[in-house]
Protein backbone atom coordinates (compact mmCIF):
# COMPACT_ATOMS: atom_id res chain seq x y z
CA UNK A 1 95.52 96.85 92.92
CA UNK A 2 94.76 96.37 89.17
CA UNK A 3 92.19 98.06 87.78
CA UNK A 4 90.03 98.28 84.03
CA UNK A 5 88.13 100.62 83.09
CA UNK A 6 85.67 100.17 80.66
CA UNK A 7 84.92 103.73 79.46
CA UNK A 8 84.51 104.92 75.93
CA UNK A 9 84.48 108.87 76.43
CA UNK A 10 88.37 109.91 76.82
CA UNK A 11 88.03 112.83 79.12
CA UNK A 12 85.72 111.00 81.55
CA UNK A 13 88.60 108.01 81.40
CA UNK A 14 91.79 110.47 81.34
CA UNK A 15 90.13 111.75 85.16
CA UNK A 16 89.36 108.69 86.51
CA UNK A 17 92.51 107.14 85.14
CA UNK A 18 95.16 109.76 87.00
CA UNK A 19 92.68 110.13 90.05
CA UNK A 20 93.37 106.57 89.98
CA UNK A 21 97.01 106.12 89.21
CA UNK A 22 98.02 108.98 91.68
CA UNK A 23 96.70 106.72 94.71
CA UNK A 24 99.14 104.03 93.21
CA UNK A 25 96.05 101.92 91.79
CA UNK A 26 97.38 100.42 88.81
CA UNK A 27 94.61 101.21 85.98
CA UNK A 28 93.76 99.80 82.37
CA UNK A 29 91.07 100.85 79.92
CA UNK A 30 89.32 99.36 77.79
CA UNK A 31 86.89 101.78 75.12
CA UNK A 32 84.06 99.21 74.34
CA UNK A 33 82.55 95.77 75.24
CA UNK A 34 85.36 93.69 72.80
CA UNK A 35 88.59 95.24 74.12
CA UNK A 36 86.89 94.72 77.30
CA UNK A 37 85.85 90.92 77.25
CA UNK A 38 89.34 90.43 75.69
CA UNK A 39 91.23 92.09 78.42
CA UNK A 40 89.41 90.03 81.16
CA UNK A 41 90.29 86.52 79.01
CA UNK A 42 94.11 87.65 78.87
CA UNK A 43 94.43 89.22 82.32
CA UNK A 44 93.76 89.25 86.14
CA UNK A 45 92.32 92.07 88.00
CA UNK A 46 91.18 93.07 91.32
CA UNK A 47 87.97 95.50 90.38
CA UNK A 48 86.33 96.66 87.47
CA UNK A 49 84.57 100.41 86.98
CA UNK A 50 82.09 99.62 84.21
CA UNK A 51 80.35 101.98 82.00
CA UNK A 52 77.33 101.64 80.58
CA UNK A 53 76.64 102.63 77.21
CA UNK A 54 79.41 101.73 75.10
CA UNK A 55 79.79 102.33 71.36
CA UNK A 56 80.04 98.36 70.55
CA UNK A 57 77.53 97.64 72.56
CA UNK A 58 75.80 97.67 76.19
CA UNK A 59 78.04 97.28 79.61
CA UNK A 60 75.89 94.97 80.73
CA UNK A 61 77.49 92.71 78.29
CA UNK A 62 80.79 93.04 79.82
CA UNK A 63 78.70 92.19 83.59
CA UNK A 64 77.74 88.96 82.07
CA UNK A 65 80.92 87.71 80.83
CA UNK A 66 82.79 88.81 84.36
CA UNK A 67 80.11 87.03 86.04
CA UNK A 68 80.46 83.66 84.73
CA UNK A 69 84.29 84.14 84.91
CA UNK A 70 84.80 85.17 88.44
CA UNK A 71 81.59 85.56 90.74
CA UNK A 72 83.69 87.84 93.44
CA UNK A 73 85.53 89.83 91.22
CA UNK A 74 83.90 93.72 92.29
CA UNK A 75 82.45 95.37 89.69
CA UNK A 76 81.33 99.25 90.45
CA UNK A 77 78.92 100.46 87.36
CA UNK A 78 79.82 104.32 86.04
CA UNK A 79 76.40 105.49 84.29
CA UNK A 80 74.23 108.41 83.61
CA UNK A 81 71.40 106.40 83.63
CA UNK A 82 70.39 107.19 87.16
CA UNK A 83 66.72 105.65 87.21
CA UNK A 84 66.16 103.36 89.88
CA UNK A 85 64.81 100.61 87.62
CA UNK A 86 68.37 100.44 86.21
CA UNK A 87 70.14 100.37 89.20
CA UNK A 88 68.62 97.41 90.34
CA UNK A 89 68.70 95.41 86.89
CA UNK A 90 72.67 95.75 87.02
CA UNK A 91 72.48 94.91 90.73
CA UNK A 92 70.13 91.73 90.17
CA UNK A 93 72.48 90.88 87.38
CA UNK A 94 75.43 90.75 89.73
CA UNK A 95 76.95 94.34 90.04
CA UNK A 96 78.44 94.92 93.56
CA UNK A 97 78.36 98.60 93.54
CA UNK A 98 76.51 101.88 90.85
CA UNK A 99 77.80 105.54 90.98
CA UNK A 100 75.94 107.72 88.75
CA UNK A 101 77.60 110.74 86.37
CA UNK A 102 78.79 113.04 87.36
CA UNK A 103 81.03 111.75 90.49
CA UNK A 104 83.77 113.08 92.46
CA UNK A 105 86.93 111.32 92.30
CA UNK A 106 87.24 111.52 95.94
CA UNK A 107 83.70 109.38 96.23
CA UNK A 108 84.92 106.91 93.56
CA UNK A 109 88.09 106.35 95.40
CA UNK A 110 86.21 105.59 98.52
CA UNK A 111 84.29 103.18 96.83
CA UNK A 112 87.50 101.73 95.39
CA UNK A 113 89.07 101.45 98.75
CA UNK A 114 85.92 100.13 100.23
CA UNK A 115 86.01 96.99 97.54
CA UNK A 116 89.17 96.49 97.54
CA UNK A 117 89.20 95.77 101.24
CA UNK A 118 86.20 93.30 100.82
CA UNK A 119 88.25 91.76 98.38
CA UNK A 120 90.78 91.33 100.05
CA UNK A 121 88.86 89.55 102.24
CA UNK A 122 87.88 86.48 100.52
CA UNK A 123 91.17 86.12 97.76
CA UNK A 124 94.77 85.02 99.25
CA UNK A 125 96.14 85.34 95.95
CA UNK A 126 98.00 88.23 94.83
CA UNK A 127 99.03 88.11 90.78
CA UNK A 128 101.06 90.39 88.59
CA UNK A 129 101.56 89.14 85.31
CA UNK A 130 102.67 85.31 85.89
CA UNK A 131 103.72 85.79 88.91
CA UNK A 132 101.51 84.32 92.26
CA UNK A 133 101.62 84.84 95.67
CA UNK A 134 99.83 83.09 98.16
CA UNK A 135 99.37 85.09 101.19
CA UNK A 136 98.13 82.66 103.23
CA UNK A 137 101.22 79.63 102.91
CA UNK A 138 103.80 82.51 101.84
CA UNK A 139 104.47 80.65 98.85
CA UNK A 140 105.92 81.97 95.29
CA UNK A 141 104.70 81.15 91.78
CA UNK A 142 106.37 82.26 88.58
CA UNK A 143 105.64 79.35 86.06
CA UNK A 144 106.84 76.14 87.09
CA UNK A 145 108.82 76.90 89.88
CA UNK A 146 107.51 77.12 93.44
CA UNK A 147 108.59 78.50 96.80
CA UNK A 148 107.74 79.44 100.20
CA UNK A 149 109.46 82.41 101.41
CA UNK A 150 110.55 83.17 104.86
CA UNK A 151 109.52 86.51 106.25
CA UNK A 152 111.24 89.01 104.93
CA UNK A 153 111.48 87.55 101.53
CA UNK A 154 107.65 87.22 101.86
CA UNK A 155 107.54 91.26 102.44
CA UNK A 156 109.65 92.40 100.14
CA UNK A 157 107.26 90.22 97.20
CA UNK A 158 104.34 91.27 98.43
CA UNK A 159 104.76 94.77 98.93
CA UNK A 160 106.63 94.79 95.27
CA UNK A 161 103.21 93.27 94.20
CA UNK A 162 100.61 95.61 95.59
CA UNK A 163 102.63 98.07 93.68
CA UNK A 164 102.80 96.13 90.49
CA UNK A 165 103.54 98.40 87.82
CA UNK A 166 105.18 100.84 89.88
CA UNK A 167 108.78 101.82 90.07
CA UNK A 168 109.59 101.72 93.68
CA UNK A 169 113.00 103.37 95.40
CA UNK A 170 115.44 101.88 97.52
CA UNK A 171 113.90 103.76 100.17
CA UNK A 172 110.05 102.87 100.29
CA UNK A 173 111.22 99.38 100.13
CA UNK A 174 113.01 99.79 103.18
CA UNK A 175 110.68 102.03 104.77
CA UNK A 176 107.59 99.05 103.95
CA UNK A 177 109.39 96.15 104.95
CA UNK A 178 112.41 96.83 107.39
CA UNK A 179 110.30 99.97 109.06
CA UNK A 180 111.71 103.69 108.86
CA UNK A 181 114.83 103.76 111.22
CA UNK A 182 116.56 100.79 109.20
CA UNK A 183 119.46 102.45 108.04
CA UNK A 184 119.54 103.97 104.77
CA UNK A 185 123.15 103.61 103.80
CA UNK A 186 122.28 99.83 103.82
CA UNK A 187 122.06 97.57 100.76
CA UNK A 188 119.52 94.94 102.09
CA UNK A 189 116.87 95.54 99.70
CA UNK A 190 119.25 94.56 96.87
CA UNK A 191 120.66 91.79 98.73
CA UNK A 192 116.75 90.48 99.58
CA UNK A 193 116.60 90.89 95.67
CA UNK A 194 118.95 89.00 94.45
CA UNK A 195 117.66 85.98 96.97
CA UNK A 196 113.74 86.10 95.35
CA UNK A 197 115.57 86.20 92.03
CA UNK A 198 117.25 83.26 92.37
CA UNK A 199 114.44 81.17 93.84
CA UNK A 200 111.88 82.96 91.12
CA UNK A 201 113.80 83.39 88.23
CA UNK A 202 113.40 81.46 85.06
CA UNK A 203 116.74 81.09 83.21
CA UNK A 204 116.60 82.84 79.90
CA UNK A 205 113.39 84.86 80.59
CA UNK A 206 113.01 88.88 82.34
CA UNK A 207 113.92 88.58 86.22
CA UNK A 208 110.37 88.98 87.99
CA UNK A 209 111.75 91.51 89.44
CA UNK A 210 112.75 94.42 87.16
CA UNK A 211 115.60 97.01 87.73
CA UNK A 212 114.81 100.44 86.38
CA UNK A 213 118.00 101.74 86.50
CA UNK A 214 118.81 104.82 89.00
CA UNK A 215 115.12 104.47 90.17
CA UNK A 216 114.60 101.64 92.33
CA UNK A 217 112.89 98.28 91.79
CA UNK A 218 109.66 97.08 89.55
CA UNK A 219 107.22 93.93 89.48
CA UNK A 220 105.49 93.75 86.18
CA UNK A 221 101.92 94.18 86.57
């Protein structure tokens, strides 16, 4: 899941950022309502933790331009401003969800979870960087090429995906897609590689799918 975080004071952001990252979210921050608005025009993401008071200018900004971009994209609002007139101002404007400082990263994370799971819900699309899966039709996207992906193919993609960013071993790719008794002296992952390479692959351009070498297997996010 890709994150941004829209939060201007660096120790609240460092804690929310490795809370984050260490349940394999995938997390970029943005420090005022600019970098923010820019972010959302150059890239996809799954959920956005908004603050409020920003030093370029009000969070509510940042609402407005999400809103008339993506209408289901979640947005959770991170603000000391805990009146109630000012929860539901954000909410009429189109905010899903409002935690107020201070939090507990284990109550953030829940709310994280709890999004991401409606979200889920209503998008078939997974995207990491220019790559697209459809996880409804099983098929592939990376630029002008297209393809649908039999079953294992489809697992190994998708998993690799909902991990974007992340280097992932040998072993949790096995473990994820072939189940934990597959044996581990095996090279299918590598061979199950090289196939989505070759149907996903644009010649002259980074595989999709990146080798980090003696560590395992990465999708850009």
């Amino acid at each position: 899941m890709r994150i941004l975080l829209v939060e201007d004071e660096d120790r609240i952001a460092s804690f929310v950022v490795k809370g984050l990252q260490a349940e394999g979210q995938t997390v970029e921050r943005a420090s005022g309502v600019t970098e923010a608005k820019y972010l959302l025009s150059e890239r996809t993401f799954d959920l956005v933790l908004l603050d409020l008071m920003l030093p370029d200018g009000h969070g509510s900004e940042v609402l407005a331009t999400v809103r008339a971009g993506d209408r289901d994209l979640p947005v959770i609002v991170l603000s000391a401003l805990g009146e109630v007139d000012d929860k539901v101002s954000l909410l009429d404007m189109g905010a899903d969800d409002y935690l107020t400082k201070p939090f507990s990263m284990r109550e953030l994370s829940a709310r994280v979870r709890a999004h991401a799971r409606h979200g889920q819900a209503v998008s078939h699309t997974l995207v990491a960087g220019d790559l697209e899966l459809d996880t409804r039709t099983r098929c592939a996207k990376h630029g002008a090429i297209s393809a649908d992906l039999p079953t294992r193919e489809y697992a190994l993609l998708e998993y690799l995906m909902r991990h974007a960013g992340q280097v992932l071993t040998r072993q949790q790719l096995l473990d994820a897609v072939w189940g934990f008794d597959f044996d581990t002296g095996s090279n299918v992952v590598d061979v199950y590689v090289g196939y989505l390479r070759r149907k996903l692959d644009i010649p002259g351009e980074p595989s999709v799918i990146e080798t980090v070498r003696g560590a395992g297997y990465r999708v850009r996010a």
